[in-house]
N, C-alpha and C. Protein backbone atom coordinates (compact mmCIF):
# COMPACT_ATOMS: atom_id res chain seq x y z
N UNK A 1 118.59 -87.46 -112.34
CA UNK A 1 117.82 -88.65 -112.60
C UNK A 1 118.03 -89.01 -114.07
N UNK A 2 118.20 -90.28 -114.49
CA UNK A 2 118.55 -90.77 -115.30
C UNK A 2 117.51 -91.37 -116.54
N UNK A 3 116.40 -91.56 -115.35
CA UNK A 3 115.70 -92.63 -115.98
C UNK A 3 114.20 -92.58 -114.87
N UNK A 4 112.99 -92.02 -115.28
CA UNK A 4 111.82 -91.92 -114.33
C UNK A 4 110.92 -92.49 -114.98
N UNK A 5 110.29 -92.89 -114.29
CA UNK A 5 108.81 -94.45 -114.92
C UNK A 5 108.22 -93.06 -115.42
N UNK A 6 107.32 -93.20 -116.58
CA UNK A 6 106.06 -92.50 -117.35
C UNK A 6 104.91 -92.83 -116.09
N UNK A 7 104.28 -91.54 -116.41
CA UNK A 7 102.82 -91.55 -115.66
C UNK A 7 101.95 -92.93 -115.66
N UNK A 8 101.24 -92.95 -114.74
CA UNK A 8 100.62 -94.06 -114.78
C UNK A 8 98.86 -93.45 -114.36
N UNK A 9 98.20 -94.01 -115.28
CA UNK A 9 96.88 -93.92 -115.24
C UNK A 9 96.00 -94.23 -114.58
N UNK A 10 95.51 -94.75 -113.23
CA UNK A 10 94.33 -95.67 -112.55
C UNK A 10 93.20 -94.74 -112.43
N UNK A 11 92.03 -95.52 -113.56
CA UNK A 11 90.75 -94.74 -114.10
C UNK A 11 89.53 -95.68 -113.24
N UNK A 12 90.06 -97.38 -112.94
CA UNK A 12 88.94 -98.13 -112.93
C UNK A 12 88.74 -98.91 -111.56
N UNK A 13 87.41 -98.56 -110.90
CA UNK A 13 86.96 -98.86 -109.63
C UNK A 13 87.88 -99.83 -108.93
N UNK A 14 87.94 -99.86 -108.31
CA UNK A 14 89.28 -101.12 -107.54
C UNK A 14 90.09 -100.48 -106.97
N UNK A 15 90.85 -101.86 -106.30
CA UNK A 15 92.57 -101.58 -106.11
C UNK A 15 93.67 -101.81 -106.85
N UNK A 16 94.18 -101.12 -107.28
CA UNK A 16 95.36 -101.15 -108.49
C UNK A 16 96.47 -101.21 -107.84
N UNK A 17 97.66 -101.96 -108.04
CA UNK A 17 99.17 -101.61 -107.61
C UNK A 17 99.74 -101.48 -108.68
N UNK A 18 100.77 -100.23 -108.52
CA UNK A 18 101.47 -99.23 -108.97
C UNK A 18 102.63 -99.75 -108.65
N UNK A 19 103.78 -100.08 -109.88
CA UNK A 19 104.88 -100.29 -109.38
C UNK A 19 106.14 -98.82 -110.09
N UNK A 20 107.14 -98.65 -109.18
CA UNK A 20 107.88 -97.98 -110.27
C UNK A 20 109.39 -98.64 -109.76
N UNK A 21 110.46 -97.87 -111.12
CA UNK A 21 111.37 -97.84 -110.79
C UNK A 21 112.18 -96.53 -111.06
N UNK A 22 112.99 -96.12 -110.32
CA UNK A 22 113.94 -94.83 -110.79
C UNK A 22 115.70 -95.54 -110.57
N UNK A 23 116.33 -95.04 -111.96
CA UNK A 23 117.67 -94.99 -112.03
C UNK A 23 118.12 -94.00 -112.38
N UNK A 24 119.35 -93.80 -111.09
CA UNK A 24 120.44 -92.41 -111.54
C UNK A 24 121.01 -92.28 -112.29
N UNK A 25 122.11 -91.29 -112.84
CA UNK A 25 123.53 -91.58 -113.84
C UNK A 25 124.05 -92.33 -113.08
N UNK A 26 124.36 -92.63 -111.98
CA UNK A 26 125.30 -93.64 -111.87
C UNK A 26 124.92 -95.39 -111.58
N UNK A 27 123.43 -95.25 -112.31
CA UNK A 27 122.79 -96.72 -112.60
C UNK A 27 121.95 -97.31 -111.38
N UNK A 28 122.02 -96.86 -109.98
CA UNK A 28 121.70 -97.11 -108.69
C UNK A 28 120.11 -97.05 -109.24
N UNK A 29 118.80 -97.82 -108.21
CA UNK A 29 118.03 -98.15 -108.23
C UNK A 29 116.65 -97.90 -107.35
N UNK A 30 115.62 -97.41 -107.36
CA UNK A 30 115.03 -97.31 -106.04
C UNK A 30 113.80 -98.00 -106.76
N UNK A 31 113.06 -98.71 -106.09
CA UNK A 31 111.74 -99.46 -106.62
C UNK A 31 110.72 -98.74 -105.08
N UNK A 32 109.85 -98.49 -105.68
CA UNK A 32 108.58 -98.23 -104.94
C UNK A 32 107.31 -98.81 -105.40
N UNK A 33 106.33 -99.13 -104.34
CA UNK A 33 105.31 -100.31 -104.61
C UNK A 33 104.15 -99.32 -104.11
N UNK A 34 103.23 -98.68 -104.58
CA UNK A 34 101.90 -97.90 -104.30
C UNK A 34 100.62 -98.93 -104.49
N UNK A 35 99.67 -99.26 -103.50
CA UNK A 35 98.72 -99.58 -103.39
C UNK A 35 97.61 -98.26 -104.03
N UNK A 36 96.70 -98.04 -104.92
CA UNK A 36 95.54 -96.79 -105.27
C UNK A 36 94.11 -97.60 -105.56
N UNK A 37 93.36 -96.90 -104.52
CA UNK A 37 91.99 -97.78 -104.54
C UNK A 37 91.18 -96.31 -104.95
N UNK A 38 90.44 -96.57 -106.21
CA UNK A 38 89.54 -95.76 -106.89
C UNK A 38 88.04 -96.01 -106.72
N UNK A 39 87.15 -95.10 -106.80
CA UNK A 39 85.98 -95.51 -105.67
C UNK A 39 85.03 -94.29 -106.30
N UNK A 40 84.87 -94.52 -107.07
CA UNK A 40 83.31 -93.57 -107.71
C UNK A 40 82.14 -93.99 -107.94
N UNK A 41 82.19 -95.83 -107.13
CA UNK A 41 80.84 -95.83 -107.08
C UNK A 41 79.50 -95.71 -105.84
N UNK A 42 78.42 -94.93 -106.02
CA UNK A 42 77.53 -94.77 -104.83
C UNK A 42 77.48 -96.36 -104.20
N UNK A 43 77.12 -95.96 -103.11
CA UNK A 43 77.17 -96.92 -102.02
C UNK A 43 75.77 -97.18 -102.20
N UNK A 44 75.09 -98.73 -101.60
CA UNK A 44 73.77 -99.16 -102.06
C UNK A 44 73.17 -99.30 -100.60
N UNK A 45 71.91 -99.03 -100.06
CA UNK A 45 71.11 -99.45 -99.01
C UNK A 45 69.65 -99.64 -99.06
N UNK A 46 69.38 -99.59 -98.34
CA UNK A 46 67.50 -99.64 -97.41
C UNK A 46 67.32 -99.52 -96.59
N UNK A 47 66.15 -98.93 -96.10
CA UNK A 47 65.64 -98.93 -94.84
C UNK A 47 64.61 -100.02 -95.70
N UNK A 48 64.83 -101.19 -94.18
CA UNK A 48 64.00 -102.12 -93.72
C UNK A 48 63.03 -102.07 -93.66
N UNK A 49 62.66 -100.86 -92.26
CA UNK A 49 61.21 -101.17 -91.55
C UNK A 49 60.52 -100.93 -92.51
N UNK A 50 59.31 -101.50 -92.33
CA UNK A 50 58.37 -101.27 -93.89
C UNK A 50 57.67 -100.16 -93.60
N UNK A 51 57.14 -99.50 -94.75
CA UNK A 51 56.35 -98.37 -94.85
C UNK A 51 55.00 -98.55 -94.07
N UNK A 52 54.75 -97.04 -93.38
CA UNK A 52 53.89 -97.04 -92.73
C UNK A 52 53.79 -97.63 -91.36
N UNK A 53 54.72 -97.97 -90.92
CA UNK A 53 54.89 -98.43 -88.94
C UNK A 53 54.95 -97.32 -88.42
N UNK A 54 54.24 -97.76 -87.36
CA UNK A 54 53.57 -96.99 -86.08
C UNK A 54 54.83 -97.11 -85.20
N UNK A 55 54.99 -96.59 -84.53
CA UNK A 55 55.93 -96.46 -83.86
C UNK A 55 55.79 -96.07 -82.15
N UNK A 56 55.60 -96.81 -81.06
CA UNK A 56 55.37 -96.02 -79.61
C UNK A 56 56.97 -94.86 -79.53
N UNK A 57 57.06 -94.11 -78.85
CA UNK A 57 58.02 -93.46 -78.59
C UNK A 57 59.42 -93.85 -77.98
N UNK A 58 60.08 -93.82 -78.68
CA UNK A 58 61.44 -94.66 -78.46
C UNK A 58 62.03 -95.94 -78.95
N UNK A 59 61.07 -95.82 -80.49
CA UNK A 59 61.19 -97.30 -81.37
C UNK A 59 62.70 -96.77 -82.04
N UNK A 60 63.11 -97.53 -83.21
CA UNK A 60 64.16 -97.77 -83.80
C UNK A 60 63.92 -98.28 -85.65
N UNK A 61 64.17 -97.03 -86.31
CA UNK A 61 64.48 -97.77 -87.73
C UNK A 61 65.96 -98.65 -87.96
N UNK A 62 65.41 -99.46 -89.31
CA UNK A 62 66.57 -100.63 -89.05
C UNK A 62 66.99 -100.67 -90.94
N UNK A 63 67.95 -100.94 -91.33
CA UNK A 63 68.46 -100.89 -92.72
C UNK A 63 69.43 -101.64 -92.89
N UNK A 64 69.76 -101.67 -94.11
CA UNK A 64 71.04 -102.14 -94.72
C UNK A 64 71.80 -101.61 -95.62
N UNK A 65 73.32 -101.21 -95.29
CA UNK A 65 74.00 -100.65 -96.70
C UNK A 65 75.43 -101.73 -96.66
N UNK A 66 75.48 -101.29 -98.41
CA UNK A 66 76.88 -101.85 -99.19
C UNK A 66 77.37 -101.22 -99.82
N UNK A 67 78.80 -101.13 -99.73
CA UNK A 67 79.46 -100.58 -100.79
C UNK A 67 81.03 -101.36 -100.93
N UNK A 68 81.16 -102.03 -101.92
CA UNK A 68 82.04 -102.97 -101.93
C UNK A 68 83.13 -102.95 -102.41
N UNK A 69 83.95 -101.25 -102.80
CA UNK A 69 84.60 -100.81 -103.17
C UNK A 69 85.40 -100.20 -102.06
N UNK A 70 85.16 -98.53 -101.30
CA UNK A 70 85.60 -98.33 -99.81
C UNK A 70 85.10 -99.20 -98.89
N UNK A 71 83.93 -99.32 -98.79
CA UNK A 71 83.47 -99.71 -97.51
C UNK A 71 82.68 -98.49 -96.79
N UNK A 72 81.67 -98.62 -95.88
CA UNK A 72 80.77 -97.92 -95.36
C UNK A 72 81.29 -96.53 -94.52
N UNK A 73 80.69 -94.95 -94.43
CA UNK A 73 81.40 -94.86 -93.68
C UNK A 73 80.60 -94.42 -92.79
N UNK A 74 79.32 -93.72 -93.04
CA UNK A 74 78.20 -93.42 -92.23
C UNK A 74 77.16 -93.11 -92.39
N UNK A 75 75.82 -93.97 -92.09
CA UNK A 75 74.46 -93.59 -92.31
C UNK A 75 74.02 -92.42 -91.35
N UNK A 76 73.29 -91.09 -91.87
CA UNK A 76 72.42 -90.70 -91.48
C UNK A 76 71.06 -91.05 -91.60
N UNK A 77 70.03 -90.83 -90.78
CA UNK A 77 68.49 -90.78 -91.02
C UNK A 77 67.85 -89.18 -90.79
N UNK A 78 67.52 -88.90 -91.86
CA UNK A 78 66.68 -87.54 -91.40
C UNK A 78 65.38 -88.17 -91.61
N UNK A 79 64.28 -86.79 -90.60
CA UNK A 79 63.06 -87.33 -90.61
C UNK A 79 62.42 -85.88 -90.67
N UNK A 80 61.56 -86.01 -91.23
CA UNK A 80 60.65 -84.11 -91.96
C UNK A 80 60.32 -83.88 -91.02
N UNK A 81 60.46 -82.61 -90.93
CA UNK A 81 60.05 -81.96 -89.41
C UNK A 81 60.87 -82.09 -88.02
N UNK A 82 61.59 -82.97 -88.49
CA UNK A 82 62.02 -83.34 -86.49
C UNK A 82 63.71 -83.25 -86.86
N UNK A 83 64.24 -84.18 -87.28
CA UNK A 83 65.83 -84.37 -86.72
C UNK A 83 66.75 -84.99 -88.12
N UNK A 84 67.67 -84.95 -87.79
CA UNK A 84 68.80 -85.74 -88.01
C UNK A 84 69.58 -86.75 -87.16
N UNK A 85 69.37 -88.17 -87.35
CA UNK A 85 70.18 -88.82 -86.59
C UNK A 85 71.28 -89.40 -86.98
N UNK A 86 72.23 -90.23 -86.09
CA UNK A 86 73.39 -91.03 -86.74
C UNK A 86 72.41 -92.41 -86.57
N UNK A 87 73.07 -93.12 -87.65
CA UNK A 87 72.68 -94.23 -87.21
C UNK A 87 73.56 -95.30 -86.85
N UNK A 88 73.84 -96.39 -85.63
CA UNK A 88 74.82 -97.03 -85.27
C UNK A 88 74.48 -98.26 -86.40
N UNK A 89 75.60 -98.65 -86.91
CA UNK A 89 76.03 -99.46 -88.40
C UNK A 89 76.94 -100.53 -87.40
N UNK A 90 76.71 -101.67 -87.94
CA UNK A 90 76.82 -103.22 -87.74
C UNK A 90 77.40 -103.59 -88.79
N UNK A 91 79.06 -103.58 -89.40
CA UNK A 91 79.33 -103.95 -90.31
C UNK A 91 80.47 -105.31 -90.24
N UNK A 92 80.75 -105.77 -91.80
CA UNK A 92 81.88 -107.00 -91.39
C UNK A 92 82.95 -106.45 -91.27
N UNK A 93 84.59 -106.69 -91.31
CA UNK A 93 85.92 -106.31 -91.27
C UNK A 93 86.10 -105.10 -92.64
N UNK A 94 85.78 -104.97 -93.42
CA UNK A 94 85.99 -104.29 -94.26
C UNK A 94 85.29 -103.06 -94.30
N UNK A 95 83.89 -103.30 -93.46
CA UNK A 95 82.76 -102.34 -93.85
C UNK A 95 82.49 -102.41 -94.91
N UNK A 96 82.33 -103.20 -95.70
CA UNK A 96 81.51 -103.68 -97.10
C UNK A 96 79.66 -104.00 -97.14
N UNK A 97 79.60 -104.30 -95.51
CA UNK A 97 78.11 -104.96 -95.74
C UNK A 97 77.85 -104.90 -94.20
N UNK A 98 76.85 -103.83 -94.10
CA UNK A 98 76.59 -103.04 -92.76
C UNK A 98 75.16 -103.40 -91.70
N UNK A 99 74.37 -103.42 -91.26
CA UNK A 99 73.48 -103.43 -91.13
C UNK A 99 73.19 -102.19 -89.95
N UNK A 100 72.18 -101.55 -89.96
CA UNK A 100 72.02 -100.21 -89.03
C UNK A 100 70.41 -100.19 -88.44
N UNK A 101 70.63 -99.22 -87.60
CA UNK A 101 69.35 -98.69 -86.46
C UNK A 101 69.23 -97.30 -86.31
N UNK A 102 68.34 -96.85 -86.01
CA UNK A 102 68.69 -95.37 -85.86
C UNK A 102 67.50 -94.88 -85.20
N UNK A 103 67.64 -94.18 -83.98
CA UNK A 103 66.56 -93.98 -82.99
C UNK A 103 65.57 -92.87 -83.43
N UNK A 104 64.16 -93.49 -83.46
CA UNK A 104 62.94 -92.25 -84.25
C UNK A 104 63.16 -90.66 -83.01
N UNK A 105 62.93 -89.99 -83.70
CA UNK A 105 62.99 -88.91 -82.50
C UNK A 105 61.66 -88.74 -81.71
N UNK A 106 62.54 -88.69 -80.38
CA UNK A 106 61.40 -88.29 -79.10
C UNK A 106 61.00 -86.85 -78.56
N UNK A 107 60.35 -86.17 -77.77
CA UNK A 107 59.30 -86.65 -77.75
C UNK A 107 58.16 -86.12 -78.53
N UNK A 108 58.76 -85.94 -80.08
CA UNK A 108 57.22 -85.32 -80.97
C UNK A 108 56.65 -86.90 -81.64
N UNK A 109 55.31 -85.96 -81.60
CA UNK A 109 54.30 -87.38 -82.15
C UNK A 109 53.93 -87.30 -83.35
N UNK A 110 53.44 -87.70 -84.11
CA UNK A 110 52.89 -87.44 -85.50
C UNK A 110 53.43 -88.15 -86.60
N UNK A 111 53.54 -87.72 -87.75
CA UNK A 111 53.80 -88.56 -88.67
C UNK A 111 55.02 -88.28 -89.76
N UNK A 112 55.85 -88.83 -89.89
CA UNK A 112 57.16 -88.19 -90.79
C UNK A 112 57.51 -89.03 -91.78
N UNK A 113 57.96 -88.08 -92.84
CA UNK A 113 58.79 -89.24 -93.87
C UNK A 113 60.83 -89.31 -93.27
N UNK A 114 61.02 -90.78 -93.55
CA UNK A 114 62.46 -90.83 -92.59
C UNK A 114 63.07 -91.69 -94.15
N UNK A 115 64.17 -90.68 -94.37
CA UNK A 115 65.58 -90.82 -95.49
C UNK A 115 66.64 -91.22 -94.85
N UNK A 116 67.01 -92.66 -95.66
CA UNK A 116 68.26 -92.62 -94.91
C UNK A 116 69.72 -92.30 -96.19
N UNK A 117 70.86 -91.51 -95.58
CA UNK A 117 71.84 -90.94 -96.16
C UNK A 117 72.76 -91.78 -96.22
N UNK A 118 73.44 -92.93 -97.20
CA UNK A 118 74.55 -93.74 -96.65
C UNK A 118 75.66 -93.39 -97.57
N UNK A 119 76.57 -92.89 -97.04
CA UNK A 119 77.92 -92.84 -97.48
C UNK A 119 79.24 -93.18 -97.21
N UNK A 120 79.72 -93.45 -98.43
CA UNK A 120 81.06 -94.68 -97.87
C UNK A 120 82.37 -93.96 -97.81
N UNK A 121 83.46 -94.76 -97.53
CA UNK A 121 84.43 -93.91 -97.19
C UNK A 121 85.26 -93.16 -98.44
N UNK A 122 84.41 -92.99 -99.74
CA UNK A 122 85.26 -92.32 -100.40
C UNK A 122 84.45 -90.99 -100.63
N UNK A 123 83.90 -90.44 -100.04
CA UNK A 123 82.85 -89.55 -99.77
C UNK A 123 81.49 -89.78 -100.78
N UNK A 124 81.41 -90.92 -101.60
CA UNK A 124 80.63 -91.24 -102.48
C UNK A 124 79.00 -91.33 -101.54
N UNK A 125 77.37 -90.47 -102.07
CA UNK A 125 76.51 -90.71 -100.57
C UNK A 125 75.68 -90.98 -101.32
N UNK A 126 74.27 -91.78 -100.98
CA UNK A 126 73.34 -92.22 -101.91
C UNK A 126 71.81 -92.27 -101.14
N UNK A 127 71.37 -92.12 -101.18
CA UNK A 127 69.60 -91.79 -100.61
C UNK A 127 68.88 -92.93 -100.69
N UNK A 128 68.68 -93.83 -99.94
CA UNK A 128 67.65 -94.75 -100.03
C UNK A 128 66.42 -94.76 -99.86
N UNK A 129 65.42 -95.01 -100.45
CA UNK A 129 63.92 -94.49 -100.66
C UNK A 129 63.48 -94.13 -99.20
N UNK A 130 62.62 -93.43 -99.11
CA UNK A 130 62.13 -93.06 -98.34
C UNK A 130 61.25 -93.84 -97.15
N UNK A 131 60.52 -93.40 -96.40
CA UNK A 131 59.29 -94.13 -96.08
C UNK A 131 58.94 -93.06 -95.33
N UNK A 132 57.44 -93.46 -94.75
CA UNK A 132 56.32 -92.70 -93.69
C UNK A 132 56.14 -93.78 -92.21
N UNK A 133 56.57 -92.71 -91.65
CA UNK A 133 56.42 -93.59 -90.34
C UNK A 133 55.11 -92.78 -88.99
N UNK A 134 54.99 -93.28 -88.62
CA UNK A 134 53.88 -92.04 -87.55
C UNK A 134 54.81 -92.74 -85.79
N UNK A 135 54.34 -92.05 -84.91
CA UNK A 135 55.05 -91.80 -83.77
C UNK A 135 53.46 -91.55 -82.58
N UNK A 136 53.20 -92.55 -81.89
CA UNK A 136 52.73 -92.63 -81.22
C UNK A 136 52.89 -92.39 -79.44
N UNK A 137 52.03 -92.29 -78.46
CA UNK A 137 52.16 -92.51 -76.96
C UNK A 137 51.81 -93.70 -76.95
């Protein structure tokens, strides 16, 4: 090799394209084109339902996450005492801007605080406040 591009740096959130070129001793050419999407920032959400809903058995929390860098990759909801759920996410083409549900657990009754976990596809995960929900017959 004759001739190799210097390192190249991509430090800043985005998509960067990377171009190079390499020449041999005998002057010949290869160009390569790298797409690098950098992604260290937490992903943003909410849970919706407002604090303190009652819930009959077999209701549904409801939220929203963004992350406008990867894109979404999956909300959990945990709830104290009872479970971990997935929650099914409603997003646009990119997964930039999601909207979600996530089924309260059945059949215990009582009262829980429910976290939801949203993390995007660059493993970046972020905790959206909490709430208290109770669980009725």
């Amino acid at each position: 090799m004759a001739d190799c591009p210097a390192d190249q740096t991509v430090t800043a959130d985005g998509t960067t394209t990377v171009n190079a070129t390499a020449v041999d001793t005998a002057g010949n050419t290869a160009t390569t084109t790298v797409v690098v999407r950098v992604d260290r920032t937490k992903p943003s959400g909410a849970i919706t339902t407002p604090n303190n809903t009652v819930f009959l058995l077999g209701g549904h929390l409801s939220g929203t996450a963004t992350d406008t860098t990867s894109g979404i990759d999956t909300v959990t909801v945990t709830y104290s005492a009872a479970a971990t759920v997935t929650a099914t996410a409603t997003c646009d083409t990119p997964h930039q801007t999601c909207t979600w549900t996530a089924p309260v657990p059945t059949p215990t009754l009582g009262g829980y605080t429910a976290t939801a976990h949203i993390t995007d596809q660059a493993g970046n995960t972020t905790t959206a406040t909490p709430i208290h929900i109770t669980t009725v017959l």
